[in-house]
C-alpha atoms as a PDB file:
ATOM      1  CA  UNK A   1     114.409 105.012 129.681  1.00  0.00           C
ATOM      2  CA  UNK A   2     111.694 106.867 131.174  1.00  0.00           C
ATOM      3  CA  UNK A   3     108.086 106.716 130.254  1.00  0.00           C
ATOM      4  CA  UNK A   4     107.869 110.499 128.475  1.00  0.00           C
ATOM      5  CA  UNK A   5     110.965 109.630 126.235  1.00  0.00           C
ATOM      6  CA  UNK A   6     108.968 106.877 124.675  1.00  0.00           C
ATOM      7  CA  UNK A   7     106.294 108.458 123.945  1.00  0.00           C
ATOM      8  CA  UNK A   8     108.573 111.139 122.081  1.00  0.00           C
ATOM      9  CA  UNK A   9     110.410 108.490 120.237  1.00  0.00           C
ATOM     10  CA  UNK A  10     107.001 106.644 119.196  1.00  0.00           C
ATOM     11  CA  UNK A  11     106.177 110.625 117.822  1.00  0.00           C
ATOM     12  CA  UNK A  12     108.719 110.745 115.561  1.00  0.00           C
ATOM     13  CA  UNK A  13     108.381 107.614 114.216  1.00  0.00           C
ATOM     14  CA  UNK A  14     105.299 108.315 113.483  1.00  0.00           C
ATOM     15  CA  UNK A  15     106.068 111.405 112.143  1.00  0.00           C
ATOM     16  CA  UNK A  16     108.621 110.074 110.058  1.00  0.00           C
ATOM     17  CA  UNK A  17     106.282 107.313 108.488  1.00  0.00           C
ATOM     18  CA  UNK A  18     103.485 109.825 107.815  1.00  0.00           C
ATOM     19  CA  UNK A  19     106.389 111.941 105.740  1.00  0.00           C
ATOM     20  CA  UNK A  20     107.877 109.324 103.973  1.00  0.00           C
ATOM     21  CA  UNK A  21     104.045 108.098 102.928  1.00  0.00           C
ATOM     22  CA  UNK A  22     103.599 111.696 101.526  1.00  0.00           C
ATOM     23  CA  UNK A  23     106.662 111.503  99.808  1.00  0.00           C
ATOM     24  CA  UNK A  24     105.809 107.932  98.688  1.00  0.00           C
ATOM     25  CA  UNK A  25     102.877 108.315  96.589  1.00  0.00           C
ATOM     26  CA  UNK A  26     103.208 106.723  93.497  1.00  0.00           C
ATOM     27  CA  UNK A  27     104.566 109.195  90.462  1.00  0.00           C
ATOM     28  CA  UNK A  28     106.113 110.949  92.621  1.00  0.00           C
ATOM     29  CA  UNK A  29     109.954 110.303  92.635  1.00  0.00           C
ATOM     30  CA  UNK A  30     109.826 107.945  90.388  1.00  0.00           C
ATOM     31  CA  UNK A  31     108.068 105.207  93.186  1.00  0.00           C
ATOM     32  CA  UNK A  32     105.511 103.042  91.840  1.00  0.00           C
ATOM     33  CA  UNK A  33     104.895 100.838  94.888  1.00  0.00           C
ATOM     34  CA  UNK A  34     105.418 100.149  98.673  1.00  0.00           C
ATOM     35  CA  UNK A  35     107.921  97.914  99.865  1.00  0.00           C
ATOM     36  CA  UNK A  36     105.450  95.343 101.265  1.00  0.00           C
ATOM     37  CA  UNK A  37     103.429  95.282  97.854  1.00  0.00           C
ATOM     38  CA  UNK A  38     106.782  94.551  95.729  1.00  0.00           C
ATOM     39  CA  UNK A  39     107.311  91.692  98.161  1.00  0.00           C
ATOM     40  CA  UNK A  40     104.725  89.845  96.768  1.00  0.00           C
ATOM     41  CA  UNK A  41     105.161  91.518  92.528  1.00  0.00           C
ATOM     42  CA  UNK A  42     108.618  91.170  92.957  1.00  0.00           C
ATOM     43  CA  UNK A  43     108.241  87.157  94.477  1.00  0.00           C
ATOM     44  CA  UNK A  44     106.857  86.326  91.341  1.00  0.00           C
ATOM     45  CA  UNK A  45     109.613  87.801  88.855  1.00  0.00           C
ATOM     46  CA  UNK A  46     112.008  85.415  87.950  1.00  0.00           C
ATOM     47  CA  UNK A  47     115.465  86.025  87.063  1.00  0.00           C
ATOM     48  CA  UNK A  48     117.854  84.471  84.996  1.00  0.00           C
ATOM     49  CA  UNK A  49     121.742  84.260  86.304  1.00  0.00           C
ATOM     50  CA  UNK A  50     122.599  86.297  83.554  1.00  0.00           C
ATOM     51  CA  UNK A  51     119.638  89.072  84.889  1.00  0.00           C
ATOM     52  CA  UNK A  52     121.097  88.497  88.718  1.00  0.00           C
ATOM     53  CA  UNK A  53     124.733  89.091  87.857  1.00  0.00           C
ATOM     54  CA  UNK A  54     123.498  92.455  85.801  1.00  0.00           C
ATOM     55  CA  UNK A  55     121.980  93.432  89.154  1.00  0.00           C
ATOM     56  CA  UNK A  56     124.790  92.205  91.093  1.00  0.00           C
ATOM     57  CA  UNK A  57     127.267  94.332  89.072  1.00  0.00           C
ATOM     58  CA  UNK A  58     125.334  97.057  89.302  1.00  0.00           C
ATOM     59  CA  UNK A  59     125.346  96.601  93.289  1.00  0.00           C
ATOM     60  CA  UNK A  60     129.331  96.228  93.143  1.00  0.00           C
ATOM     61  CA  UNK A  61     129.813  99.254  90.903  1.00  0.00           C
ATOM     62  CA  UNK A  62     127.579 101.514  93.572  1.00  0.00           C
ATOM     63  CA  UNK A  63     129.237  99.409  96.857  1.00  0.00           C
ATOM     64  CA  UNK A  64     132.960  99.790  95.685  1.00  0.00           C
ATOM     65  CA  UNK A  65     133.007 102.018  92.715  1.00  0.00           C
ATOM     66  CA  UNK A  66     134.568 105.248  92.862  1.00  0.00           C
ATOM     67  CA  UNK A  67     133.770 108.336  91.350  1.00  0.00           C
ATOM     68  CA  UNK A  68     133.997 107.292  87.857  1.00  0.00           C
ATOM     69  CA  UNK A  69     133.003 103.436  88.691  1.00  0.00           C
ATOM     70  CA  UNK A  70     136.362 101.680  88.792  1.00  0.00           C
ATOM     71  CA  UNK A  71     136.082  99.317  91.265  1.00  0.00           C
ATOM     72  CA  UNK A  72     139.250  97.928  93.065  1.00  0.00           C
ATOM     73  CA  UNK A  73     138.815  95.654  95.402  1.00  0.00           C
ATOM     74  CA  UNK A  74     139.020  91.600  95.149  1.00  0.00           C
ATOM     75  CA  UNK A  75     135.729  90.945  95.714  1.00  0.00           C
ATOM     76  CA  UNK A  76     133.570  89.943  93.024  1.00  0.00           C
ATOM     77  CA  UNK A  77     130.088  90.960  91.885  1.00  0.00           C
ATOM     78  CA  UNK A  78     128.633  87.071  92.076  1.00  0.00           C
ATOM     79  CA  UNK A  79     129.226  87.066  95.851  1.00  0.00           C
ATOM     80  CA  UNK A  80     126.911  89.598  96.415  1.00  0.00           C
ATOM     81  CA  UNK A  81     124.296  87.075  95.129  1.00  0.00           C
ATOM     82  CA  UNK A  82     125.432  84.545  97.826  1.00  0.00           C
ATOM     83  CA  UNK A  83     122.883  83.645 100.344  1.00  0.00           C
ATOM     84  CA  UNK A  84     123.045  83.811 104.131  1.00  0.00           C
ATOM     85  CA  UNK A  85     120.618  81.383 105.158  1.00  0.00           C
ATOM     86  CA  UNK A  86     118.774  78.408 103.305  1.00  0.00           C
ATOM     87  CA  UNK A  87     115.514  80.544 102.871  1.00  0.00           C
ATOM     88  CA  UNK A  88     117.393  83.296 100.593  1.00  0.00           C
ATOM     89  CA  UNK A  89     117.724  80.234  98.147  1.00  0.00           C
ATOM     90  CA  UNK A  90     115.846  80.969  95.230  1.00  0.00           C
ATOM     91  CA  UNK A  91     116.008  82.849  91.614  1.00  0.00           C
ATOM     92  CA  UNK A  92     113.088  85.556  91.988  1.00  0.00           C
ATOM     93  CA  UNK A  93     113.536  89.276  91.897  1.00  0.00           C
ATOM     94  CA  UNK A  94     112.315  89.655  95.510  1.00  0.00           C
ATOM     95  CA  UNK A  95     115.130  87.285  97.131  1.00  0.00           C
ATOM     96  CA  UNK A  96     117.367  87.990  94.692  1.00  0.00           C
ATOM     97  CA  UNK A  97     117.645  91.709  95.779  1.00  0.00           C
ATOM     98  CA  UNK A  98     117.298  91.009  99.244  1.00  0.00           C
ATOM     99  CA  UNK A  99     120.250  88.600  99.520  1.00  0.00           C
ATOM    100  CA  UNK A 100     122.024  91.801  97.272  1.00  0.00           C
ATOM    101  CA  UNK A 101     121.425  94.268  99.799  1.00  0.00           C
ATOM    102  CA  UNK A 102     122.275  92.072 102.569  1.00  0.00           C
ATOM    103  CA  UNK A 103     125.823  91.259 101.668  1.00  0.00           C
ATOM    104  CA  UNK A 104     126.297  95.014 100.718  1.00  0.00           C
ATOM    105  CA  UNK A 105     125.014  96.373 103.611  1.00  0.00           C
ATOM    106  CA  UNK A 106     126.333  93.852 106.290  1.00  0.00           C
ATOM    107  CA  UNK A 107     129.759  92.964 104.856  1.00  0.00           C
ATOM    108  CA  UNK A 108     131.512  89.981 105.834  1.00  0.00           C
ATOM    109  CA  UNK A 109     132.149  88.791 102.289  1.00  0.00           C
ATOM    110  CA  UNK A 110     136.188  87.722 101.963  1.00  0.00           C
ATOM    111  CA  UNK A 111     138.474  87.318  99.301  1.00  0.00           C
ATOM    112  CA  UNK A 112     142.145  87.246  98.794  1.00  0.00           C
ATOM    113  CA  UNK A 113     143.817  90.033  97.051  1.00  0.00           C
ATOM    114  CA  UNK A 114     147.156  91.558  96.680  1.00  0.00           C
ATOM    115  CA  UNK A 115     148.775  94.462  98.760  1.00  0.00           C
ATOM    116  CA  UNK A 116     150.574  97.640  97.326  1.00  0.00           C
ATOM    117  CA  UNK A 117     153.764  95.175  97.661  1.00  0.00           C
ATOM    118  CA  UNK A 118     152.367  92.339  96.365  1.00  0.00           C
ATOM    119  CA  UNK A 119     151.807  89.881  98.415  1.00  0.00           C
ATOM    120  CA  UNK A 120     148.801  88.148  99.135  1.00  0.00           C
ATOM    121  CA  UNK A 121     146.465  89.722 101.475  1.00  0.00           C
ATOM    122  CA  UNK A 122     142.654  88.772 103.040  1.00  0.00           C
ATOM    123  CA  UNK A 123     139.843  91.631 102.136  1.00  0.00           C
ATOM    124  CA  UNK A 124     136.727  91.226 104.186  1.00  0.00           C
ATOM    125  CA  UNK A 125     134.103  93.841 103.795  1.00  0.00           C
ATOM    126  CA  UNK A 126     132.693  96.696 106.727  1.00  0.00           C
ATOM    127  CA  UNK A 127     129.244  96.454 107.413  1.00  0.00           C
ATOM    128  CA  UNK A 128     128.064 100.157 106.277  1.00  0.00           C
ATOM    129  CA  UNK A 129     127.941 102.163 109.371  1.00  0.00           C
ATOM    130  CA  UNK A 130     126.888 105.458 107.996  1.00  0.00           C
ATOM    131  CA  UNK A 131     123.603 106.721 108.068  1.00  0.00           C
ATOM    132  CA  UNK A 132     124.002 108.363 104.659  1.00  0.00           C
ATOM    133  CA  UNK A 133     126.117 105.814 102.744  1.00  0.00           C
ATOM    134  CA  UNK A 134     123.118 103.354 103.536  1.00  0.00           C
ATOM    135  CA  UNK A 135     120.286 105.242 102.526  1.00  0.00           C
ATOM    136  CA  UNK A 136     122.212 106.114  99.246  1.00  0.00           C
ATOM    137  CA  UNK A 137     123.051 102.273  98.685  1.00  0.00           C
ATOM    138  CA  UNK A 138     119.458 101.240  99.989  1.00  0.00           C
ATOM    139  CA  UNK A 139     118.311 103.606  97.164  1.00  0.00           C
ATOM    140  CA  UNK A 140     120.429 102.597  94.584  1.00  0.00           C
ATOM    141  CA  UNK A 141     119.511  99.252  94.850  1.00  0.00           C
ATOM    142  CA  UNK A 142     115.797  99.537  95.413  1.00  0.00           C
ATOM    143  CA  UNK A 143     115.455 101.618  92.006  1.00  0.00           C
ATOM    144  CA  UNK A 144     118.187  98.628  90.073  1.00  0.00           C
ATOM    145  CA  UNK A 145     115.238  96.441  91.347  1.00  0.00           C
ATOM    146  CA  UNK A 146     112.074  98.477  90.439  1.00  0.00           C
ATOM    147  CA  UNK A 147     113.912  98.649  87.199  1.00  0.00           C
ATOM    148  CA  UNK A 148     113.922  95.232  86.605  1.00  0.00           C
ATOM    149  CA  UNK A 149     110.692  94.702  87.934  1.00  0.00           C
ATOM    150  CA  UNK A 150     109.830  96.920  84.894  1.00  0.00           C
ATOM    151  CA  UNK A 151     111.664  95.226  82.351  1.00  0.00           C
ATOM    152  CA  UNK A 152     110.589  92.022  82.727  1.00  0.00           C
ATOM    153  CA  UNK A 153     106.942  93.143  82.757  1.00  0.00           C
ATOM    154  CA  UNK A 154     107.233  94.956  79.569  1.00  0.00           C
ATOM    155  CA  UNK A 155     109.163  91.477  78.001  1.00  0.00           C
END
């Protein structure tokens, strides 16, 4: 990699962070907050299993759904909520969404299904490859979480 395309690449990072802050100000689309300041709201919103699953089935509907939401795959919405590492322990808003997103985005969950034949079959779950699929899902999940965030303030 040579020195000049660096300097390029650091340009439209930049670029892209100074148009994404534009677009970021709060009111406008519906984005009250940067991600590094609901980190520390959303940390101290807790969540009740009943308030995760919602989330969580939410998640599955947007991950698996089709176009009218049917979902049908053997994977279920309450091991989306299943942690990775010992740190995504926890029943707050903040790790709750973040252990979400990373078993949607990542894949690697299994379960055992059946085949168009019926017999038993192992499902395990793509990582999300596409650019556009993740921002959507990214999206989707970020405003199911803002969402709640709101909720539970106003309760």
């Amino acid at each position: 990699m040579a020195q000049g395309d660096l300097t390029k690449r650091e340009g439209r990072l930049h670029t892209a962070v100074t148009s994404a802050r534009r677009r970021s100000r709060p009111g406008r689309y519906g984005r009250t907050e940067w991600p590094w300041e609901a980190a520390g709201h959303w940390a101290g919103v807790t969540l009740s299993r009943d308030e995760q699953m919602a989330i969580a089935e939410a998640a599955h509907t947007v991950r698996f759904g089709d176009s009218e939401g049917d979902t049908d795959t053997p994977i279920k919405p309450a091991q989306l909520l299943t942690g990775r590492r010992h740190a995504d322990a926890g029943n707050d808003l903040w790790r709750t969404a973040n252990r979400i997103q990373e078993n949607v985005i990542r894949g690697g969950l299994t379960a055992w299904g059946r085949d168009a034949n019926q017999r038993p079959r192992r499902t395990t779950t793509r990582e999300v490859r596409g650019i556009d699929a993740d921002v959507r899902m990214n999206k989707a999940l970020w405003l199911l979480s803002e969402r709640m965030a709101q909720i539970k303030a106003a309760a």
